[in-house]
PDB file of N, CA and C in Angstrom:
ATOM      1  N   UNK A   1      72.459 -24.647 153.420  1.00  0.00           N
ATOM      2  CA  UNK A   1      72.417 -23.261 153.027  1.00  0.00           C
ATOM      3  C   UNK A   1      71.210 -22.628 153.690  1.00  0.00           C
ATOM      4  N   UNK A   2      71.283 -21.520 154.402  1.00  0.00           N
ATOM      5  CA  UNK A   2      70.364 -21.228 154.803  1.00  0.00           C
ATOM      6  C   UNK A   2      70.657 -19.466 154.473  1.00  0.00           C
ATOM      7  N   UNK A   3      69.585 -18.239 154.671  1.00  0.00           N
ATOM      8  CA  UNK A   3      69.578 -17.199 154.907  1.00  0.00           C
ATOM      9  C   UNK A   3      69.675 -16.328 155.684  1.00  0.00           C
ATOM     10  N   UNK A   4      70.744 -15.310 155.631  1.00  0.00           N
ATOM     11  CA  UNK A   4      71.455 -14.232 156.916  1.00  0.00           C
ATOM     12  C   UNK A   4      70.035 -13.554 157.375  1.00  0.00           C
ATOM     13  N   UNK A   5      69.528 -13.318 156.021  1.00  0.00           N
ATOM     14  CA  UNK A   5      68.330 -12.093 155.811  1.00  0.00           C
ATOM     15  C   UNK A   5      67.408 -12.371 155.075  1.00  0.00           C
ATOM     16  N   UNK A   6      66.467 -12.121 155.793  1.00  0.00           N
ATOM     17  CA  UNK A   6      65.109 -12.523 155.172  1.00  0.00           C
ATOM     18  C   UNK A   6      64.524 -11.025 154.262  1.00  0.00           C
ATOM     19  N   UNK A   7      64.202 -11.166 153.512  1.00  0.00           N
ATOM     20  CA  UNK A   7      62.871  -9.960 153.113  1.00  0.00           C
ATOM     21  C   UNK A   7      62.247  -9.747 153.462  1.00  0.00           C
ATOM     22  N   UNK A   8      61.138  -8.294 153.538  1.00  0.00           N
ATOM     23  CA  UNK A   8      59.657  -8.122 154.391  1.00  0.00           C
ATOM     24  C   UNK A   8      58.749  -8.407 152.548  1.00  0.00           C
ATOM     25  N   UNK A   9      59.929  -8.289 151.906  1.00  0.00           N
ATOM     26  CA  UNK A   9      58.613  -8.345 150.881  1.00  0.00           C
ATOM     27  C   UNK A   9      59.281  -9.328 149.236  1.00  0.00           C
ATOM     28  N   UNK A  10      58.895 -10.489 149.183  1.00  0.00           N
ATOM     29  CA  UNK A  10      59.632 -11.141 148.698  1.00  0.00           C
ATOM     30  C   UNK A  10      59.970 -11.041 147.038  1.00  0.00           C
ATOM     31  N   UNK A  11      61.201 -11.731 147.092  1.00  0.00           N
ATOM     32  CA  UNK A  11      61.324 -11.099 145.578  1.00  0.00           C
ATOM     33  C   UNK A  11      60.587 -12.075 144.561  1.00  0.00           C
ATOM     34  N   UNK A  12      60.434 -11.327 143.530  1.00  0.00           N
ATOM     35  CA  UNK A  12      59.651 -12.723 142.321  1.00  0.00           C
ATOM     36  C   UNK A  12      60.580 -12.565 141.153  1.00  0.00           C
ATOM     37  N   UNK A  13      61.348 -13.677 141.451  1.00  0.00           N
ATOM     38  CA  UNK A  13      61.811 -13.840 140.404  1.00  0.00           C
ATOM     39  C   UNK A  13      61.789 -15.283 138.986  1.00  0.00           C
ATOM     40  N   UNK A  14      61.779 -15.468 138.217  1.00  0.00           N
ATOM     41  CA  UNK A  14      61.658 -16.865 137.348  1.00  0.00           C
ATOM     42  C   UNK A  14      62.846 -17.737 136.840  1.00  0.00           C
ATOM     43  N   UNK A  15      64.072 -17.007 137.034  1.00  0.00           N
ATOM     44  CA  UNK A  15      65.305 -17.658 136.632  1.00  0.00           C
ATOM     45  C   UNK A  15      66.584 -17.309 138.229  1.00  0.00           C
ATOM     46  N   UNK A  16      67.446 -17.963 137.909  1.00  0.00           N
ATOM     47  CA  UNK A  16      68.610 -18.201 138.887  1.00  0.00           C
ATOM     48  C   UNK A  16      69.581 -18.921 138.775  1.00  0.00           C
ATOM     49  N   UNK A  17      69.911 -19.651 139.744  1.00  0.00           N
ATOM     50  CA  UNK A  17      71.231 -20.374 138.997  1.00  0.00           C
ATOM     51  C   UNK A  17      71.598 -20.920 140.772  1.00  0.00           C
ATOM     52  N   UNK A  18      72.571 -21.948 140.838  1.00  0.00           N
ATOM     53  CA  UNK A  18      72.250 -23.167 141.657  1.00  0.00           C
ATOM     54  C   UNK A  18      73.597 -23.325 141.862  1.00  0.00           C
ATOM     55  N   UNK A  19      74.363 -23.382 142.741  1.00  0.00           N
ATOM     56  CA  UNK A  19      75.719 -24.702 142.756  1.00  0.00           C
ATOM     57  C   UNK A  19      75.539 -26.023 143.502  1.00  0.00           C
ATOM     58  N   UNK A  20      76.535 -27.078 142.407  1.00  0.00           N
ATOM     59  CA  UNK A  20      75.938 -28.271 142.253  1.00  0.00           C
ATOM     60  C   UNK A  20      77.248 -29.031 142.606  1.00  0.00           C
ATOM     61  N   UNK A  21      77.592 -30.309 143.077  1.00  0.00           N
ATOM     62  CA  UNK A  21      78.565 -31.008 142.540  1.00  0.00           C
ATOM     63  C   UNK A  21      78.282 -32.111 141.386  1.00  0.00           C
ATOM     64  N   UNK A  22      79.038 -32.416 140.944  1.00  0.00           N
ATOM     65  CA  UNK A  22      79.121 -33.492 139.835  1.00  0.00           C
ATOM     66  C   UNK A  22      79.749 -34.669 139.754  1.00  0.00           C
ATOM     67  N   UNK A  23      78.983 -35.683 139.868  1.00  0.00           N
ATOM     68  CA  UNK A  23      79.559 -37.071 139.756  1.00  0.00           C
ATOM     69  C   UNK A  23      79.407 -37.944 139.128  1.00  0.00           C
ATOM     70  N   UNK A  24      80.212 -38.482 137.948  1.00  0.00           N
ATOM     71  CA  UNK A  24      79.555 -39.502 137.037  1.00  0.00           C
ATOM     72  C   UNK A  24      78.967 -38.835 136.030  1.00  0.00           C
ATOM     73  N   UNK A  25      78.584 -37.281 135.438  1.00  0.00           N
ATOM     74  CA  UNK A  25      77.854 -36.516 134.675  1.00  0.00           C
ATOM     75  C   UNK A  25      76.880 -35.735 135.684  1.00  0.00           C
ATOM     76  N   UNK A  26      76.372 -36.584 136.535  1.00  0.00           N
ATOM     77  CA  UNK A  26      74.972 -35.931 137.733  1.00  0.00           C
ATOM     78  C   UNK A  26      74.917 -35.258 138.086  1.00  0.00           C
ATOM     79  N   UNK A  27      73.874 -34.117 138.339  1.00  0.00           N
ATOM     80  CA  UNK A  27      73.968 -33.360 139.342  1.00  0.00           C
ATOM     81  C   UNK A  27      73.297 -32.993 141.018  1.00  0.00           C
ATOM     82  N   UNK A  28      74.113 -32.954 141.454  1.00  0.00           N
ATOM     83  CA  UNK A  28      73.486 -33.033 143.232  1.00  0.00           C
ATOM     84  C   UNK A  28      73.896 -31.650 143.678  1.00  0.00           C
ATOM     85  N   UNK A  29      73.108 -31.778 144.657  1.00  0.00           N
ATOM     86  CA  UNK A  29      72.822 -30.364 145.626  1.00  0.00           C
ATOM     87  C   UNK A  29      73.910 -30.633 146.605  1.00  0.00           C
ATOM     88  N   UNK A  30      74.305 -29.393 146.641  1.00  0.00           N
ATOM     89  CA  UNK A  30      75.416 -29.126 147.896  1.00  0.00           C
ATOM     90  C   UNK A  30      74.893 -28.930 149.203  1.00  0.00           C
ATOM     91  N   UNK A  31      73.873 -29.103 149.744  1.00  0.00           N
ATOM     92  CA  UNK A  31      73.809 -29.304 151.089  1.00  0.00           C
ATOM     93  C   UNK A  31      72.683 -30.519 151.362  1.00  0.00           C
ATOM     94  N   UNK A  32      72.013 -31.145 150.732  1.00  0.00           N
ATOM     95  CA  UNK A  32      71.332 -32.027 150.956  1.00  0.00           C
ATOM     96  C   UNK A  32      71.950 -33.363 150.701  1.00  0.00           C
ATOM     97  N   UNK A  33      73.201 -33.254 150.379  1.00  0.00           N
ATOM     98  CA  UNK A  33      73.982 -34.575 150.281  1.00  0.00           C
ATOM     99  C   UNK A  33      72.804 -36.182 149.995  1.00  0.00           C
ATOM    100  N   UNK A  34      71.805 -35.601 149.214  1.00  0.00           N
ATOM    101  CA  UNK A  34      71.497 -36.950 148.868  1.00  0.00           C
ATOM    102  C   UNK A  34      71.967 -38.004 147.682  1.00  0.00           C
ATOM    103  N   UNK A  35      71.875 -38.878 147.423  1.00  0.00           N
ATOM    104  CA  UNK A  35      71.994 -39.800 146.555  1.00  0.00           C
ATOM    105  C   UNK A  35      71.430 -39.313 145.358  1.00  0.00           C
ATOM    106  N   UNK A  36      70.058 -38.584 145.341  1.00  0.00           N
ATOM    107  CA  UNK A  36      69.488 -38.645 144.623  1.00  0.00           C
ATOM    108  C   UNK A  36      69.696 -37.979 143.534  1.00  0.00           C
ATOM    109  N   UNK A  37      69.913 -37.945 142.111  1.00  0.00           N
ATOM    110  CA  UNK A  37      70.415 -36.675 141.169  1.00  0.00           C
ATOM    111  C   UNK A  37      69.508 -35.985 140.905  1.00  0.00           C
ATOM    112  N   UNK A  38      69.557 -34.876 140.505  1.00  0.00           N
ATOM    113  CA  UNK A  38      68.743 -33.513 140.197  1.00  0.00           C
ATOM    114  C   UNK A  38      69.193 -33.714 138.636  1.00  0.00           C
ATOM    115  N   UNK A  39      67.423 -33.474 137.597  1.00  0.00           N
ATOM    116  CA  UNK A  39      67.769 -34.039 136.497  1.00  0.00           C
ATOM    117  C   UNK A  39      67.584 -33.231 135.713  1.00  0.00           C
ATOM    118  N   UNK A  40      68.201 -32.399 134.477  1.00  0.00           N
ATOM    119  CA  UNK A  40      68.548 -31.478 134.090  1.00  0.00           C
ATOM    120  C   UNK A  40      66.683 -31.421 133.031  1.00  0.00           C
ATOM    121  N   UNK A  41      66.260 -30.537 132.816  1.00  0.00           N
ATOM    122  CA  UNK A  41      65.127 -30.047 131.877  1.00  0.00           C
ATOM    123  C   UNK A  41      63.804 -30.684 132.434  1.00  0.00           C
ATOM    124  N   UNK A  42      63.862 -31.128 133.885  1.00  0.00           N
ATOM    125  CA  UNK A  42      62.398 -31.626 134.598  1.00  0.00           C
ATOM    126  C   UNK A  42      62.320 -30.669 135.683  1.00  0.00           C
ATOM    127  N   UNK A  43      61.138 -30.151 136.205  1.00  0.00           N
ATOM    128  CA  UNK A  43      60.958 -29.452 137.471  1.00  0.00           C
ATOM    129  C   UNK A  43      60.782 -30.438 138.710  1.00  0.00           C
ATOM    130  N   UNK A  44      61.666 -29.919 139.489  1.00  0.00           N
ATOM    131  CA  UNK A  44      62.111 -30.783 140.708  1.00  0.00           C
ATOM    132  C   UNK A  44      61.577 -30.237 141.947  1.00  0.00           C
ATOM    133  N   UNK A  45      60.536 -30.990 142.467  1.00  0.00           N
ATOM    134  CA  UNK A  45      59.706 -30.236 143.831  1.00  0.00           C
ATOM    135  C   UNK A  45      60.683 -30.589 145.000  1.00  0.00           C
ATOM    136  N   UNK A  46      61.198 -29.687 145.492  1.00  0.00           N
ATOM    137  CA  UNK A  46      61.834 -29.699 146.944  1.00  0.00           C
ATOM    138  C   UNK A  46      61.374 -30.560 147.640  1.00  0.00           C
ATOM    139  N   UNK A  47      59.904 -30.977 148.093  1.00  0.00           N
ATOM    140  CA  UNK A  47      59.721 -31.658 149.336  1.00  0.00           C
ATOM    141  C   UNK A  47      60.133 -33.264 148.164  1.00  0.00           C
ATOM    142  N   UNK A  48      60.317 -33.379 147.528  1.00  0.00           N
ATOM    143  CA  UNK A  48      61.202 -34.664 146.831  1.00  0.00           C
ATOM    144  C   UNK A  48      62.434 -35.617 147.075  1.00  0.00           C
ATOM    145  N   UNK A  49      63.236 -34.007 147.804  1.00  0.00           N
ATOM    146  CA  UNK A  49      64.442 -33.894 148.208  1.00  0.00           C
ATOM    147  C   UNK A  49      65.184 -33.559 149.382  1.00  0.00           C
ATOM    148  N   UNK A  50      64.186 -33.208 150.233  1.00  0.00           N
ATOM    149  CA  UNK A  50      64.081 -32.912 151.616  1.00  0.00           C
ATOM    150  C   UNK A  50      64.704 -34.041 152.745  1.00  0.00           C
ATOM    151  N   UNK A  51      65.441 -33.485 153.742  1.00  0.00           N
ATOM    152  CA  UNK A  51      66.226 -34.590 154.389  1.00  0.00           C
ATOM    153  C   UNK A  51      65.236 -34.330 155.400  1.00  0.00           C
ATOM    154  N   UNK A  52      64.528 -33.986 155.890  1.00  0.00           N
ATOM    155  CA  UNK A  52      63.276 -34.065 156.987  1.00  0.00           C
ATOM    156  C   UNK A  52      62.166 -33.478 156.864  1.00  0.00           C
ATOM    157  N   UNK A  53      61.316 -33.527 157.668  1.00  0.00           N
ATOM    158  CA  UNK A  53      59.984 -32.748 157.462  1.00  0.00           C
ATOM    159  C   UNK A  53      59.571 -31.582 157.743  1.00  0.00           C
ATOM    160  N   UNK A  54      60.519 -31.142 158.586  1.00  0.00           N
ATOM    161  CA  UNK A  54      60.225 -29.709 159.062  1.00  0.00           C
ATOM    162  C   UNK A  54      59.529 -28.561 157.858  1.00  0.00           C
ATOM    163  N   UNK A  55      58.808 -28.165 158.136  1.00  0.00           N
ATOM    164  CA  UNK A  55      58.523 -26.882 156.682  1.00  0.00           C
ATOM    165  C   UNK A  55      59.238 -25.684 156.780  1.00  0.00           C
ATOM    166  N   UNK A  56      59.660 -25.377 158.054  1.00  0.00           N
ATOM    167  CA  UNK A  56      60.317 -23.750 158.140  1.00  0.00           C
ATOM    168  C   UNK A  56      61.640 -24.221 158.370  1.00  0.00           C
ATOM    169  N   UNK A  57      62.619 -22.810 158.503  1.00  0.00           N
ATOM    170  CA  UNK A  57      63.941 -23.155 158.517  1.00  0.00           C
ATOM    171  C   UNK A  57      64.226 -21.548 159.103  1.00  0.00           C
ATOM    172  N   UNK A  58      64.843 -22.142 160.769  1.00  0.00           N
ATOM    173  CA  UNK A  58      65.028 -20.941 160.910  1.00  0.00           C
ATOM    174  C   UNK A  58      66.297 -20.003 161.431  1.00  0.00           C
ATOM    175  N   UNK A  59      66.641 -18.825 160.660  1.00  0.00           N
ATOM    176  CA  UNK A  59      67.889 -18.035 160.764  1.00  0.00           C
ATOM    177  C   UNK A  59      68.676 -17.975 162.147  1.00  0.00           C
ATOM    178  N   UNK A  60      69.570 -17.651 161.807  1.00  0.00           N
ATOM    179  CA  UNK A  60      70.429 -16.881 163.462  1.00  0.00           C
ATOM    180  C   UNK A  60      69.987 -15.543 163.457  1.00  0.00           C
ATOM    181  N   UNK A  61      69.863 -14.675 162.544  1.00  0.00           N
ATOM    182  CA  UNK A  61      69.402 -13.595 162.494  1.00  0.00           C
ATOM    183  C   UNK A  61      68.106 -12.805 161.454  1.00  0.00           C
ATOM    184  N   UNK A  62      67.569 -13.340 161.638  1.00  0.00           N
ATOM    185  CA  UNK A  62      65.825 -12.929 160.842  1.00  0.00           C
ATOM    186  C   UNK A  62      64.348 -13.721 160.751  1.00  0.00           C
ATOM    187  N   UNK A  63      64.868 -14.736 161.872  1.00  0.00           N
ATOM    188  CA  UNK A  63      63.500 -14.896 161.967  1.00  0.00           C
ATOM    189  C   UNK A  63      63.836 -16.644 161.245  1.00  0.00           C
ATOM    190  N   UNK A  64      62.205 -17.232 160.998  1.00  0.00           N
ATOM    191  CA  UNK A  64      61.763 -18.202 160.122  1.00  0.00           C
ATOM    192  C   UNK A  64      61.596 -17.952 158.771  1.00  0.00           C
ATOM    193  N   UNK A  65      61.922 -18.894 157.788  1.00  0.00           N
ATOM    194  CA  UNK A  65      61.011 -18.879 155.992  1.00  0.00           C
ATOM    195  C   UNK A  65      60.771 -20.442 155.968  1.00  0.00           C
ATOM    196  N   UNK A  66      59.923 -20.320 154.826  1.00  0.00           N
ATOM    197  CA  UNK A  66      59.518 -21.846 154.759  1.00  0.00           C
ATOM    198  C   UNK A  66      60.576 -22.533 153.874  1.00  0.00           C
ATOM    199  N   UNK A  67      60.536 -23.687 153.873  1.00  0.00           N
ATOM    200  CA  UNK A  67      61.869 -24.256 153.578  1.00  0.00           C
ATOM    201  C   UNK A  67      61.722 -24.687 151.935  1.00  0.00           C
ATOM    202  N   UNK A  68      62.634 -24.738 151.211  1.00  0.00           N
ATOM    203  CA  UNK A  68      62.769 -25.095 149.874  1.00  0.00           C
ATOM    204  C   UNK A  68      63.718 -24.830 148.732  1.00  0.00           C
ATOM    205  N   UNK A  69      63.919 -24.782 147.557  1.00  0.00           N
ATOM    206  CA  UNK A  69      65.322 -24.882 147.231  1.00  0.00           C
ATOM    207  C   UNK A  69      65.848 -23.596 147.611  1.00  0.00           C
ATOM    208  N   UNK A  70      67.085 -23.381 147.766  1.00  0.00           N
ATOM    209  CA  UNK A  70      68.017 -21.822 147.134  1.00  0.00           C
ATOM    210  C   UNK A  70      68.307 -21.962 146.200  1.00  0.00           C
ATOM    211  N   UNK A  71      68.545 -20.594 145.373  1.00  0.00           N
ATOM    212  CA  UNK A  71      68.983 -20.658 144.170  1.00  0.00           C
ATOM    213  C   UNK A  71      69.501 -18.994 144.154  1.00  0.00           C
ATOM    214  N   UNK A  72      70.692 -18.820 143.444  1.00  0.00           N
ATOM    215  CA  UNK A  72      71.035 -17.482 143.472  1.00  0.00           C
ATOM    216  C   UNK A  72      70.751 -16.786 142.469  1.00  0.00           C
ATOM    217  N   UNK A  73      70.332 -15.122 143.082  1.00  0.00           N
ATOM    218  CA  UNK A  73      69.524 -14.961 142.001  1.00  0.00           C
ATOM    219  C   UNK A  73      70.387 -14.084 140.482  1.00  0.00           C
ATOM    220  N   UNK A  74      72.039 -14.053 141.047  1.00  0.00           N
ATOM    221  CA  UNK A  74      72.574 -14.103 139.369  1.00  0.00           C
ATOM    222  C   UNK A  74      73.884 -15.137 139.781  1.00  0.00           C
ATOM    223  N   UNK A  75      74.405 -15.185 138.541  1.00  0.00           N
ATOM    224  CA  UNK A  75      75.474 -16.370 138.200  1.00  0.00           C
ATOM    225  C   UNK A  75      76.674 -15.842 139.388  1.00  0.00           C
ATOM    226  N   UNK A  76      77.331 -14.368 139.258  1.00  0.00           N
ATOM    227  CA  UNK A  76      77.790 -13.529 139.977  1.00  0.00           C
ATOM    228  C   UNK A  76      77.453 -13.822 141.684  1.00  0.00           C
ATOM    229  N   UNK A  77      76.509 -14.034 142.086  1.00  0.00           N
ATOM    230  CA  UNK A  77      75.962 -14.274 143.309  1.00  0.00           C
ATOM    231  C   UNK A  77      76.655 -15.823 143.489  1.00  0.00           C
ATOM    232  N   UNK A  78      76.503 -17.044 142.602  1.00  0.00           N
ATOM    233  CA  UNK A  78      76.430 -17.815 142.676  1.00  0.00           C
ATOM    234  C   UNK A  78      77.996 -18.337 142.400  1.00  0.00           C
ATOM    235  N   UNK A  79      78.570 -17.503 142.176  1.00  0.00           N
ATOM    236  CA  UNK A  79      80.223 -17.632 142.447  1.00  0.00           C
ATOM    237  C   UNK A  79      80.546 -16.935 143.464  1.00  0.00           C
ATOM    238  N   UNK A  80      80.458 -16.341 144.275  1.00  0.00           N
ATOM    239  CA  UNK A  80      80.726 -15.676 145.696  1.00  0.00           C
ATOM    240  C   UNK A  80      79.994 -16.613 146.573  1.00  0.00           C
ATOM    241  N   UNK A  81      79.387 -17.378 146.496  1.00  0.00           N
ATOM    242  CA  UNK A  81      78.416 -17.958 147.507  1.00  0.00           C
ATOM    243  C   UNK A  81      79.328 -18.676 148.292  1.00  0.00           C
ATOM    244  N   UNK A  82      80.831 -18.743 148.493  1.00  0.00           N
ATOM    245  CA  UNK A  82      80.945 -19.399 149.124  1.00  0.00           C
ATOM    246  C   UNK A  82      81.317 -21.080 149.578  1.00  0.00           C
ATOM    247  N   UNK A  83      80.678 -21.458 148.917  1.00  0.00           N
ATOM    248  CA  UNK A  83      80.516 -22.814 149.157  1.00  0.00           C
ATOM    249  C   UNK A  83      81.988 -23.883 148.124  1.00  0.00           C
ATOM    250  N   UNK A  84      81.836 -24.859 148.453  1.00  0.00           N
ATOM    251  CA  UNK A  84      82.707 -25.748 147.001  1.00  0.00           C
ATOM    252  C   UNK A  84      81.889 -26.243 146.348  1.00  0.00           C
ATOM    253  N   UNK A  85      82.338 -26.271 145.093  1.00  0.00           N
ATOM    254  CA  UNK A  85      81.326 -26.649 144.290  1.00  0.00           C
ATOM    255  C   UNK A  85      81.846 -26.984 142.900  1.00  0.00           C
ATOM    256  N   UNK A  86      81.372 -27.788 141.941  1.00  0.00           N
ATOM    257  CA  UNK A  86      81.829 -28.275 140.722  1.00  0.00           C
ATOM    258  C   UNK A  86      81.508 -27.194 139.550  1.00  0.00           C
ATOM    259  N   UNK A  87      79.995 -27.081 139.581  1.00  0.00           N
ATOM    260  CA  UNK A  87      79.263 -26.105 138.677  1.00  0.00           C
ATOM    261  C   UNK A  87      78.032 -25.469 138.791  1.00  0.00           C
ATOM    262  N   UNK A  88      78.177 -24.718 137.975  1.00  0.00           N
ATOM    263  CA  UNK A  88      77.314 -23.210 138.928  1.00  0.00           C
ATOM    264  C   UNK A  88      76.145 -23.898 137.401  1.00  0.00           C
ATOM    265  N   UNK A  89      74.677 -23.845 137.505  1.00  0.00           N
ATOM    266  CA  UNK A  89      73.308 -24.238 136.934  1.00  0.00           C
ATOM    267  C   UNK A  89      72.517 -23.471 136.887  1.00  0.00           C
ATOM    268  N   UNK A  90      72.193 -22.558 135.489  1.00  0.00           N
ATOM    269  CA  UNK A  90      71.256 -22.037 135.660  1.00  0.00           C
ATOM    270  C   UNK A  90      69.730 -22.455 135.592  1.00  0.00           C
ATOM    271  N   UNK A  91      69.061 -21.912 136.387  1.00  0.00           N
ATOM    272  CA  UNK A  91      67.493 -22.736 136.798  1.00  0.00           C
ATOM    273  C   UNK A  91      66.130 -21.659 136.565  1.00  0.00           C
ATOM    274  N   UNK A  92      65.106 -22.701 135.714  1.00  0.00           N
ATOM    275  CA  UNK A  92      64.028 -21.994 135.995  1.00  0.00           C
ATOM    276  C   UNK A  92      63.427 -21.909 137.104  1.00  0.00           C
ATOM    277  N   UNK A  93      62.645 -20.844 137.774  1.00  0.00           N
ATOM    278  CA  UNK A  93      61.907 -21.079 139.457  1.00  0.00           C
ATOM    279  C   UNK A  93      60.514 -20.815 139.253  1.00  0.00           C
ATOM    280  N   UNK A  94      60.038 -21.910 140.293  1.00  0.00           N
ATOM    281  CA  UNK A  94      58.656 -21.352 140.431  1.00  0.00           C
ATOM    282  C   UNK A  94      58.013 -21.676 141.648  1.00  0.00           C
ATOM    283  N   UNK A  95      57.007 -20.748 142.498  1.00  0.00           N
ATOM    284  CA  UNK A  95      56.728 -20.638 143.368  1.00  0.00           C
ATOM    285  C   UNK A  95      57.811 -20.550 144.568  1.00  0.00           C
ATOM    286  N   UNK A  96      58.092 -19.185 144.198  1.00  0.00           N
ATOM    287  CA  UNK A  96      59.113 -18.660 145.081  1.00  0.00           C
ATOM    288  C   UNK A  96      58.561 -18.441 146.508  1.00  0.00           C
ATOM    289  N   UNK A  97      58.878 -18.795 147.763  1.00  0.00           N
ATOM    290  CA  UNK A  97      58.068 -18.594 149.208  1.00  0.00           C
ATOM    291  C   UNK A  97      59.390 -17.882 149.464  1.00  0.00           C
ATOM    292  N   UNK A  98      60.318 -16.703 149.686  1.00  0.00           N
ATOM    293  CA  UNK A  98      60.938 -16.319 150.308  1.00  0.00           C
ATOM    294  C   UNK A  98      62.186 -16.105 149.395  1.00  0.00           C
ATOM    295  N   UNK A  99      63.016 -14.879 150.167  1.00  0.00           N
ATOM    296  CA  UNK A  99      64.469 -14.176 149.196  1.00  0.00           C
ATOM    297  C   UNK A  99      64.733 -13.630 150.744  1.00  0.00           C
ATOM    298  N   UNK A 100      66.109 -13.001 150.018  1.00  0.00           N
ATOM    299  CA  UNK A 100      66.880 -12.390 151.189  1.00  0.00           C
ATOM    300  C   UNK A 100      68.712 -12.707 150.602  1.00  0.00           C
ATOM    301  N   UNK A 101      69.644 -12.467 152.023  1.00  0.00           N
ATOM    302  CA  UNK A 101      71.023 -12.646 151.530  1.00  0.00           C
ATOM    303  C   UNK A 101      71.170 -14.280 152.033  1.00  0.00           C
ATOM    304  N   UNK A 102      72.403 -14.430 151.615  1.00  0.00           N
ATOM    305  CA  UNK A 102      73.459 -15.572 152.280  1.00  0.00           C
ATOM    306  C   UNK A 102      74.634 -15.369 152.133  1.00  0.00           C
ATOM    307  N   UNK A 103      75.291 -14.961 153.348  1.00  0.00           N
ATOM    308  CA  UNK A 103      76.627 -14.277 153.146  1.00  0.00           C
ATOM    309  C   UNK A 103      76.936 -13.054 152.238  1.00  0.00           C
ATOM    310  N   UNK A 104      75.842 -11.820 151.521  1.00  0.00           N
ATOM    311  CA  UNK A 104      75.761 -10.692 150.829  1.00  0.00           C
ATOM    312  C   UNK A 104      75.301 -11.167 149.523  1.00  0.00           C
ATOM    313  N   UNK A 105      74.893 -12.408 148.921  1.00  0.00           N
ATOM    314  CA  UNK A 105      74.282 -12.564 148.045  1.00  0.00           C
ATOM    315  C   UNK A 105      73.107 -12.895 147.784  1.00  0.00           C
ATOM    316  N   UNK A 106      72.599 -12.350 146.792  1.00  0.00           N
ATOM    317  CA  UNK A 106      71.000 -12.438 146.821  1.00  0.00           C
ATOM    318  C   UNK A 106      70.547 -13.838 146.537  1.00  0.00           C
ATOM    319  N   UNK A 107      69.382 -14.036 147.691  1.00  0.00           N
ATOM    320  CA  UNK A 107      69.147 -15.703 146.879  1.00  0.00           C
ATOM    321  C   UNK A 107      67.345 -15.846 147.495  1.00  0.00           C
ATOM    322  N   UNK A 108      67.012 -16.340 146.432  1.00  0.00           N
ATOM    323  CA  UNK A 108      65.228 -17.268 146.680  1.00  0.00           C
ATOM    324  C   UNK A 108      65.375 -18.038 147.208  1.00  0.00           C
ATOM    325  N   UNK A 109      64.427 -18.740 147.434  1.00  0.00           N
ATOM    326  CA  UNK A 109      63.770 -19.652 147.969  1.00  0.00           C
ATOM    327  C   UNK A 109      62.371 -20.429 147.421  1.00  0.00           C
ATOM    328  N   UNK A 110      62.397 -21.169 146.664  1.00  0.00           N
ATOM    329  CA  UNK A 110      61.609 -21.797 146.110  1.00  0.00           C
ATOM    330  C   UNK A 110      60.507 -22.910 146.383  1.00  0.00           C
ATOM    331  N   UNK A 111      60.066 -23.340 145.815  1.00  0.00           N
ATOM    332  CA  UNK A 111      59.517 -24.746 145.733  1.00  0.00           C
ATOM    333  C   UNK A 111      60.080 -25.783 144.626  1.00  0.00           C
ATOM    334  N   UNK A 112      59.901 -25.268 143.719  1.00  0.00           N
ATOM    335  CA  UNK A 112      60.269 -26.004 142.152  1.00  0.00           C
ATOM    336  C   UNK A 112      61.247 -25.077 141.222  1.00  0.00           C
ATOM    337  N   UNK A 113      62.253 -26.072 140.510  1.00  0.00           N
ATOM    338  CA  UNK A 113      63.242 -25.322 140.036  1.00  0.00           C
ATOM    339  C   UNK A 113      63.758 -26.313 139.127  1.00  0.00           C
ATOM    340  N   UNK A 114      63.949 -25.892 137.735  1.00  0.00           N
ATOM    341  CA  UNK A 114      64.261 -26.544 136.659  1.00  0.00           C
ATOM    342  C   UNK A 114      65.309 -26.357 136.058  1.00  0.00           C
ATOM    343  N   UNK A 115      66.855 -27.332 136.084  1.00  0.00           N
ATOM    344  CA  UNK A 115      67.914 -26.620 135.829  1.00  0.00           C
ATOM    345  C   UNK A 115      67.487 -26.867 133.799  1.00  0.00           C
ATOM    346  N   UNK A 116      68.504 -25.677 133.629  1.00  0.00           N
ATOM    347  CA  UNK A 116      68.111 -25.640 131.628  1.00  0.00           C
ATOM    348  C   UNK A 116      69.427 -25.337 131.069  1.00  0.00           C
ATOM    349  N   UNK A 117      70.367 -24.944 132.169  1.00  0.00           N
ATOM    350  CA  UNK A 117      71.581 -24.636 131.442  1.00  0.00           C
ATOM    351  C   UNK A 117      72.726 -24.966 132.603  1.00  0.00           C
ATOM    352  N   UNK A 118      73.794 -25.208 131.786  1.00  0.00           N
ATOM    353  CA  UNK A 118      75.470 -25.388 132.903  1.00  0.00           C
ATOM    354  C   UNK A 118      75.983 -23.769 132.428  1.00  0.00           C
ATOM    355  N   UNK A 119      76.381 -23.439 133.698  1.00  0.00           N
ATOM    356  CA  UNK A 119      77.960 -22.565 133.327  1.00  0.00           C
ATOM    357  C   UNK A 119      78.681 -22.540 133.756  1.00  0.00           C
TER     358      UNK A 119
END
């Protein structure tokens, strides 16, 4: 997942919401295809989960942001996103480095993100 559009001025937001697949009860991230599960009511630091080291990540159209979770920033966003997916997670965020679209929906960019709810 990456971003169409970057912001000049980023958004701050504290909640969002995530799509996940589900296996066994677990939940995993849809583009980092790791093994690893994402564990519901702990804050989960991105570079945890990271498939390389790079820190930036950069667009076809806007430039570089530094790299770290997405998360959309309503449930609505997070059913248009696009993607396949089992279930949409809503998440606490913190230390947001970057917002903008993905495919017309609004989404952050985080560091740490704590899922607290399914919908």
């Amino acid at each position: 997942m990456c971003l169409d559009t970057v912001d000049k001025e980023v958004r701050q937001v504290k909640d969002g919401y995530k799509v996940v697949h589900l296996t066994d009860g677990d939940f995993f991230t849809i583009c980092y295809r790791t093994e690893k599960p994402l564990p519901a009511g702990e804050w989960l630091d991105e570079a945890d989960y990271a498939r390389d080291e790079n820190d930036l990540i950069t667009t076809f159209s806007s430039g570089v942001y530094p790299r770290g979770w997405h998360s959309y920033i309503t449930k609505e966003d997070a059913g248009n996103s696009g993607f396949h997916f089992d279930a949409i997670v809503k998440v606490k965020i913190k230390e947001v480095l970057a917002s903008g679209t993905q495919w017309g929906n609004g989404v952050v960019v985080s560091r740490f993100i704590k899922i607290v709810e399914v919908k």
